[in-house]
Protein backbone atom coordinates (compact mmCIF):
# COMPACT_ATOMS: atom_id res chain seq x y z
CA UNK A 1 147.49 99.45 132.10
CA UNK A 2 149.47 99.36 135.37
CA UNK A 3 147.99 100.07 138.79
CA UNK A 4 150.28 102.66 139.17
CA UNK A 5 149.26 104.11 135.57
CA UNK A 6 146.10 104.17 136.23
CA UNK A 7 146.52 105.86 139.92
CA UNK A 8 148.46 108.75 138.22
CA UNK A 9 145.41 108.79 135.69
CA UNK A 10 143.09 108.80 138.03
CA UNK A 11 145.32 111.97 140.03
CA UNK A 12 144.81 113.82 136.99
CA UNK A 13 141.29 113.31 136.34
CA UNK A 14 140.72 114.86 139.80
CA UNK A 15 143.27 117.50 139.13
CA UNK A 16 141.31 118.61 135.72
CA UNK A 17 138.14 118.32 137.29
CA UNK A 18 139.25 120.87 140.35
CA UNK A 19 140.48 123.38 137.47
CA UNK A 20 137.72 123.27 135.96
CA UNK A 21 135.33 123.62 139.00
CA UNK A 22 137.75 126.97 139.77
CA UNK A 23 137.21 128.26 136.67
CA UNK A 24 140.93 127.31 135.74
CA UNK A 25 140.46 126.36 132.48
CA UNK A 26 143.41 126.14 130.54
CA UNK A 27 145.21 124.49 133.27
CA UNK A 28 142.76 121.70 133.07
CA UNK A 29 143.54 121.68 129.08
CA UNK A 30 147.11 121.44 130.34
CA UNK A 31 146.88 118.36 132.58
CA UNK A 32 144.76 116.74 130.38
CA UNK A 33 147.21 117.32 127.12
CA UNK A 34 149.66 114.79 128.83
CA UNK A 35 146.99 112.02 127.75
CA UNK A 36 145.26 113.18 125.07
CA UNK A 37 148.17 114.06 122.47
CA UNK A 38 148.17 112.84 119.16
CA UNK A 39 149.12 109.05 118.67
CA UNK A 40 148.45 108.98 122.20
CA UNK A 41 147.66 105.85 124.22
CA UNK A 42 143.74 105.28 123.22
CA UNK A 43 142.94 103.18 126.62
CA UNK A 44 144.06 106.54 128.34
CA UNK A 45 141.71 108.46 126.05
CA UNK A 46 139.13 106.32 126.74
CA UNK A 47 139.58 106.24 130.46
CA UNK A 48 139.76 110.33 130.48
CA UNK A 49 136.97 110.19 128.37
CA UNK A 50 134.73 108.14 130.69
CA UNK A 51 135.48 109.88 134.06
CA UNK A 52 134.66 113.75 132.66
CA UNK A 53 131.05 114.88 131.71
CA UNK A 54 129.79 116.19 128.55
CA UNK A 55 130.81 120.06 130.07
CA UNK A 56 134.26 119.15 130.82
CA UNK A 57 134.51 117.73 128.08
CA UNK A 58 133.80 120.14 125.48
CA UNK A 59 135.89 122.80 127.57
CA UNK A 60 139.04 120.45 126.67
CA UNK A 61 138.11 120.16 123.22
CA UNK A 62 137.86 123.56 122.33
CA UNK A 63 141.39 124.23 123.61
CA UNK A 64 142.22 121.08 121.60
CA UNK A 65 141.14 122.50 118.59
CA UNK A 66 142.17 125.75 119.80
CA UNK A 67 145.61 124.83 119.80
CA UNK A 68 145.28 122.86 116.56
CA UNK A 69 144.48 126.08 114.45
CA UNK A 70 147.39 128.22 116.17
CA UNK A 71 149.95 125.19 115.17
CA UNK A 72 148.46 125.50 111.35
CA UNK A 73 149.24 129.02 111.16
């Protein structure tokens, strides 16, 4: 991963952690679906992964699988 990469990573980890703090959170969900799409880069996942705690966490993966039901119909 580039330095630059991993800035803008590290932009949005703060970003999604400030939504979340102000109760914003599907516009965490949103920041964070630019790394965590399907087929996505895993050393991203991993990276988002390690810099959220188990709360923030959990709030992005139910919108995950959230959205995941709406796209089966």
């Amino acid at each position: 991963m580039t330095r630059e990469r991993l800035q803008v990573l590290a932009d949005t980890v703060m970003q999604i952690k400030h939504a979340i703090a102000e109760g914003r959170d599907w516009s965490a969900y949103v920041l964070a679906s630019s790394i965590i799409v399907e087929g996505g880069d895993l050393e991203e996942q991993l990276y988002l992964s390690t810099q959220l705690d188990a709360r923030e966490r959990n709030i992005l993966k139910t919108y995950q699988e959230a959205e995941r039901r709406a796209q089966r119909g």
